[in-house]
PDB file of N, CA and C in Angstrom:
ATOM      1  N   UNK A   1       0.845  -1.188   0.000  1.00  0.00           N
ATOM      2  CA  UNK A   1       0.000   0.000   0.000  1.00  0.00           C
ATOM      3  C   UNK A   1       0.885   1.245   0.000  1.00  0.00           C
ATOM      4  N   UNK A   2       0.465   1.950  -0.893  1.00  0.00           N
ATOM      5  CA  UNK A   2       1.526   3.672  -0.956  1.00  0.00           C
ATOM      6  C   UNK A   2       0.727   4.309  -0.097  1.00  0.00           C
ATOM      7  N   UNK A   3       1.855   5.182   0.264  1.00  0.00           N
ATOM      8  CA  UNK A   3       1.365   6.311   1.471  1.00  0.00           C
ATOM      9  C   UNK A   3       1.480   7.578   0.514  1.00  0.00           C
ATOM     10  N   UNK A   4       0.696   8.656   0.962  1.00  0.00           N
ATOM     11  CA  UNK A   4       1.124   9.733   1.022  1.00  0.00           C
ATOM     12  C   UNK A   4       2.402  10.651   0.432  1.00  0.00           C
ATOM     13  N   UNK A   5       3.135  10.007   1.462  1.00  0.00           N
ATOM     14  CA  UNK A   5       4.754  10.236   0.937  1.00  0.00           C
ATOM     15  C   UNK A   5       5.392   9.966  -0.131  1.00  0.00           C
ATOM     16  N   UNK A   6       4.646   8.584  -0.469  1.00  0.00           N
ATOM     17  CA  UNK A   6       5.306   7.899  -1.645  1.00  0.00           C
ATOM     18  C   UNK A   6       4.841   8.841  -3.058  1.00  0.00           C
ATOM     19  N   UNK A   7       3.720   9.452  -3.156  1.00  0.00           N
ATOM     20  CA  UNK A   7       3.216   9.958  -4.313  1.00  0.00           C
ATOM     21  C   UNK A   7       3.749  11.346  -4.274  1.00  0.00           C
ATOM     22  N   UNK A   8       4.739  10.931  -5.069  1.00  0.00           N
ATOM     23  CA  UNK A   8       5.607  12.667  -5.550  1.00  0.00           C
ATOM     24  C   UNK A   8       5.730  12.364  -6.282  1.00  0.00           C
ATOM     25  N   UNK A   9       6.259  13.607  -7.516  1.00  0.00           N
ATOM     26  CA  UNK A   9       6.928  13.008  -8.933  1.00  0.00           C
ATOM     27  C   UNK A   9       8.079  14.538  -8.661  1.00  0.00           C
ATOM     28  N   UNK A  10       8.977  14.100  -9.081  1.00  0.00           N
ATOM     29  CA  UNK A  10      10.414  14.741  -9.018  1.00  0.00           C
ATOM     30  C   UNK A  10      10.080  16.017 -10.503  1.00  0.00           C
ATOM     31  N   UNK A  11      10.715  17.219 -10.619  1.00  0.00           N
ATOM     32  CA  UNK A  11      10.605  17.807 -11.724  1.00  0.00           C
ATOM     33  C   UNK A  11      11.765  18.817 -11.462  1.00  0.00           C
ATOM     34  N   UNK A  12      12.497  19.227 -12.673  1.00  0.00           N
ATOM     35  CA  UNK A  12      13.542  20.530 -13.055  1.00  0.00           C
ATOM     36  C   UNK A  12      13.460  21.530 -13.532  1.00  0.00           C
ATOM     37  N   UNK A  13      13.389  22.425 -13.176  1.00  0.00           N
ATOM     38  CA  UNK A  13      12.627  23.804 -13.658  1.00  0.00           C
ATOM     39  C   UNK A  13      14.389  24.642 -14.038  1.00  0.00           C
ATOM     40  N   UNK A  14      14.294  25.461 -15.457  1.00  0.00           N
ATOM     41  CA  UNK A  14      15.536  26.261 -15.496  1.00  0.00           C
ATOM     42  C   UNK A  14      14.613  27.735 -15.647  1.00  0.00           C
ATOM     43  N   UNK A  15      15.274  28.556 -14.765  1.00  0.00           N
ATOM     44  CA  UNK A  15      14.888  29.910 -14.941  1.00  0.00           C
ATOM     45  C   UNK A  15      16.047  30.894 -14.760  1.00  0.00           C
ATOM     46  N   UNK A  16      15.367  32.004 -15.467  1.00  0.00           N
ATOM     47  CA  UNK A  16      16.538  33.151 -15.398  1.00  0.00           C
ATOM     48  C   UNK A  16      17.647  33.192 -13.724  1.00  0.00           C
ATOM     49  N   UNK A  17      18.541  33.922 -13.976  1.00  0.00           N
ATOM     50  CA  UNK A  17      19.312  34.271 -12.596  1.00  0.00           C
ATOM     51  C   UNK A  17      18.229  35.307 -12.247  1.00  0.00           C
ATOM     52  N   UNK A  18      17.873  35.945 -12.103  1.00  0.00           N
ATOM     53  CA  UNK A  18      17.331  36.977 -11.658  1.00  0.00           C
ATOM     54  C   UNK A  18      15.699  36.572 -10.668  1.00  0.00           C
ATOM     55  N   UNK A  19      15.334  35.707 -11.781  1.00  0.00           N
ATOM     56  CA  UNK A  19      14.409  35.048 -11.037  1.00  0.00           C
ATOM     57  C   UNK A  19      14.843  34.303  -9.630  1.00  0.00           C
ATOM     58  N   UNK A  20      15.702  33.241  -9.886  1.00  0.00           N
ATOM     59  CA  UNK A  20      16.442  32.630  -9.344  1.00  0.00           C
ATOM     60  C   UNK A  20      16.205  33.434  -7.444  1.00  0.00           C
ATOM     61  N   UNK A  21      17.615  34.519  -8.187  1.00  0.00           N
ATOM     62  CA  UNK A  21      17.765  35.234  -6.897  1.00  0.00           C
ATOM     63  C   UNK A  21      16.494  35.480  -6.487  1.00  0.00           C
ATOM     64  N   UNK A  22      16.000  36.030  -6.717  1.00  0.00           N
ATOM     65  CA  UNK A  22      14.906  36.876  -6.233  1.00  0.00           C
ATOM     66  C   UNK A  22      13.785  35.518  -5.652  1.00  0.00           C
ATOM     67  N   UNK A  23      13.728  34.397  -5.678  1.00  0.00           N
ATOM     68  CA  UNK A  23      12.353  33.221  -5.018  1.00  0.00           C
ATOM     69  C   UNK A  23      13.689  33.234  -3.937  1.00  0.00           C
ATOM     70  N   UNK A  24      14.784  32.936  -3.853  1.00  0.00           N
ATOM     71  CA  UNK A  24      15.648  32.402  -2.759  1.00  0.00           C
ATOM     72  C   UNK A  24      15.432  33.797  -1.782  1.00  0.00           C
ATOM     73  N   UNK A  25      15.641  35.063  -2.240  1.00  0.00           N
ATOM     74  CA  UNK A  25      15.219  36.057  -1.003  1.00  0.00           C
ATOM     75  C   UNK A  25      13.844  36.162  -0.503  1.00  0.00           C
ATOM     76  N   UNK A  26      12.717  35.705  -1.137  1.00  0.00           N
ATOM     77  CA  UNK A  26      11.454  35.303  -0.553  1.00  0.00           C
ATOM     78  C   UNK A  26      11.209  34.354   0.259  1.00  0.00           C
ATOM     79  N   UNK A  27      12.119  33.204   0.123  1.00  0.00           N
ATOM     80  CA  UNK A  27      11.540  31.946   0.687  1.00  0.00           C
ATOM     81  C   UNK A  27      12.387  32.476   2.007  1.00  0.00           C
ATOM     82  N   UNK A  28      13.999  33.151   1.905  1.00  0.00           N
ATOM     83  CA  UNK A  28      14.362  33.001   3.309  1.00  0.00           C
ATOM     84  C   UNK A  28      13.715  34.207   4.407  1.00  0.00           C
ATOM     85  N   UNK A  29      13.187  35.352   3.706  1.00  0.00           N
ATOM     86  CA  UNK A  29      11.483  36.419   3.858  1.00  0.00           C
ATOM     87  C   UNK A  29      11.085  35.252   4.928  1.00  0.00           C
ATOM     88  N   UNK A  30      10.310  34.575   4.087  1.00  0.00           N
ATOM     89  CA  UNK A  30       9.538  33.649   4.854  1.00  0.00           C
ATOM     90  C   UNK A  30      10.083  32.436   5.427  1.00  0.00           C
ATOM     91  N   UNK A  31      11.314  32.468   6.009  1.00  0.00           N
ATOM     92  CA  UNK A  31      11.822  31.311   6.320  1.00  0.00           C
ATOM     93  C   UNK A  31      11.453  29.844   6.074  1.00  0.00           C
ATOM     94  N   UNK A  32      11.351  29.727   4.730  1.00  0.00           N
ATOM     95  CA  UNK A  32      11.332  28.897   4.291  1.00  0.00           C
ATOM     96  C   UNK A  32      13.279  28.062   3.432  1.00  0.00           C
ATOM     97  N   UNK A  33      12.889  26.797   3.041  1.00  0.00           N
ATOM     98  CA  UNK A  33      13.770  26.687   1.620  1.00  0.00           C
ATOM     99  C   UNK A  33      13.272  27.280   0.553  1.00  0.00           C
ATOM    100  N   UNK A  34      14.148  27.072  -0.368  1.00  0.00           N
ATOM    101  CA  UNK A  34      13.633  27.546  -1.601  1.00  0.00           C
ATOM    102  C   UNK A  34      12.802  26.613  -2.658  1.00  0.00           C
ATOM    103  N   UNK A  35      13.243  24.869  -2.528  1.00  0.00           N
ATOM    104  CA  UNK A  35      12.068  24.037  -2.905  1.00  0.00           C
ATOM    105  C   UNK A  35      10.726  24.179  -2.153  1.00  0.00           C
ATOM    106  N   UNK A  36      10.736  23.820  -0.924  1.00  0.00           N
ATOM    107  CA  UNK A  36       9.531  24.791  -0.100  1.00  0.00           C
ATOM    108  C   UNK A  36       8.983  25.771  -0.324  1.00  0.00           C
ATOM    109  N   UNK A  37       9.438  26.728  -1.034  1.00  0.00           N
ATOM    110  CA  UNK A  37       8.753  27.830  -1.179  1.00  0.00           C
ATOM    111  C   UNK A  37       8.149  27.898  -2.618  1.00  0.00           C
ATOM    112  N   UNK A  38       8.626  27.173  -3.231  1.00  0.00           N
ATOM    113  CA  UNK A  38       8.053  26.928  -4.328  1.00  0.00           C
ATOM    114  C   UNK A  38       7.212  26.114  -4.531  1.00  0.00           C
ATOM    115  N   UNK A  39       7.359  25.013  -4.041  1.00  0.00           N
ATOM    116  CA  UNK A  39       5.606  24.134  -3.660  1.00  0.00           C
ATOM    117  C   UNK A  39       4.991  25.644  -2.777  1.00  0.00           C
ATOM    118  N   UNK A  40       4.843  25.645  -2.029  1.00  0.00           N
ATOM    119  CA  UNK A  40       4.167  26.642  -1.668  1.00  0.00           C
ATOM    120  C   UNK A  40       3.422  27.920  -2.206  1.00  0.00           C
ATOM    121  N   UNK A  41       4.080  28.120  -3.083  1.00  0.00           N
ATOM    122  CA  UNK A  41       3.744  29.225  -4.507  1.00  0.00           C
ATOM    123  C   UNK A  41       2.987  28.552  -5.433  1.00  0.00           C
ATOM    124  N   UNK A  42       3.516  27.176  -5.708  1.00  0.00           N
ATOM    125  CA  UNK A  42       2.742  26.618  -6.624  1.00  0.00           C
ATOM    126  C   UNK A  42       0.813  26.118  -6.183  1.00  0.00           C
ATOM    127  N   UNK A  43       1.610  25.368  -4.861  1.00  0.00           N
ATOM    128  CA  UNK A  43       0.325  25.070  -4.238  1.00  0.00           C
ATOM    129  C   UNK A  43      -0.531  26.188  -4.289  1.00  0.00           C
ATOM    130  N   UNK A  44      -0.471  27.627  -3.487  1.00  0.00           N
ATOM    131  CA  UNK A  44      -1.421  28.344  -3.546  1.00  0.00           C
ATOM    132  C   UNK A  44      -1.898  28.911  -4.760  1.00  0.00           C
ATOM    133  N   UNK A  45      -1.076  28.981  -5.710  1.00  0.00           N
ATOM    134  CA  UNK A  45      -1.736  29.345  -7.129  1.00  0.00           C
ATOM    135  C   UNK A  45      -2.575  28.214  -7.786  1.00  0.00           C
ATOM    136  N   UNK A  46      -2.599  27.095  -7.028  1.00  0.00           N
ATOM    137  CA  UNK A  46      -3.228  26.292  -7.920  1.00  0.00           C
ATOM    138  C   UNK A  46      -5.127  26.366  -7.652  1.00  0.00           C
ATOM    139  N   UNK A  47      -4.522  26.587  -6.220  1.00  0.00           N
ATOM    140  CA  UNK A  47      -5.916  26.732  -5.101  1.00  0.00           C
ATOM    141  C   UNK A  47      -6.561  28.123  -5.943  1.00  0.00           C
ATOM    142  N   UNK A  48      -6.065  28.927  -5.903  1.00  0.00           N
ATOM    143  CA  UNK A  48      -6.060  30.363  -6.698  1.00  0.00           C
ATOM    144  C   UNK A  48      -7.162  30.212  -7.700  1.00  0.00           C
ATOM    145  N   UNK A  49      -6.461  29.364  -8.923  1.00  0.00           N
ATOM    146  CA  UNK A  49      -6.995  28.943  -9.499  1.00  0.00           C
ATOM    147  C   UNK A  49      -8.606  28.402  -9.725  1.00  0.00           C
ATOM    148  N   UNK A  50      -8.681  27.266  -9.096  1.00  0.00           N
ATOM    149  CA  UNK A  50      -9.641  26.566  -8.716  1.00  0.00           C
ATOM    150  C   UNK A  50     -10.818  27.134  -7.915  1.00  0.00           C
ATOM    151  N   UNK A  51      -9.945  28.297  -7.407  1.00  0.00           N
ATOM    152  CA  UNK A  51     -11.424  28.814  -6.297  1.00  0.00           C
ATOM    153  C   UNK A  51     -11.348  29.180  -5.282  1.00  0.00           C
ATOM    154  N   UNK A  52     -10.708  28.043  -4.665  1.00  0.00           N
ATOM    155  CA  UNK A  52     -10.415  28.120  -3.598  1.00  0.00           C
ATOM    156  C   UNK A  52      -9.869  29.181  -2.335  1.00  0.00           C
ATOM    157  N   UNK A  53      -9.239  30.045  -3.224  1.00  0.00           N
ATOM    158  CA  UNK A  53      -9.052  31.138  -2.283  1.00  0.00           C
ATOM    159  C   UNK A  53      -7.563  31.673  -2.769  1.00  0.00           C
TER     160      UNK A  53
END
């Protein structure tokens, strides 16, 4: 039986330097990582999206 945990799928994103810099001074803003903060960005835009808020 898969858990939870098990259902990820891995992905590589290339973006500008500028971008770059600039999510790494947000996420540590919000003391976050910077993969963290990007699920996090993603997650809420998706919600965004959908309705949700």
């Amino acid at each position: 039986m898969k858990t939870i945990k098990e259902l990820k799928k891995r992905v590589c994103v290339t973006m500008p330097l500028e971008l770059y810099d600039a999510l790494v001074e947000l996420a540590r803003e919000d003391a976050r990582s910077l993969p963290g903060y990007v699920r996090w960005v993603l997650k809420n835009e998706v919600n965004r999206k959908k309705g949700g808020g």
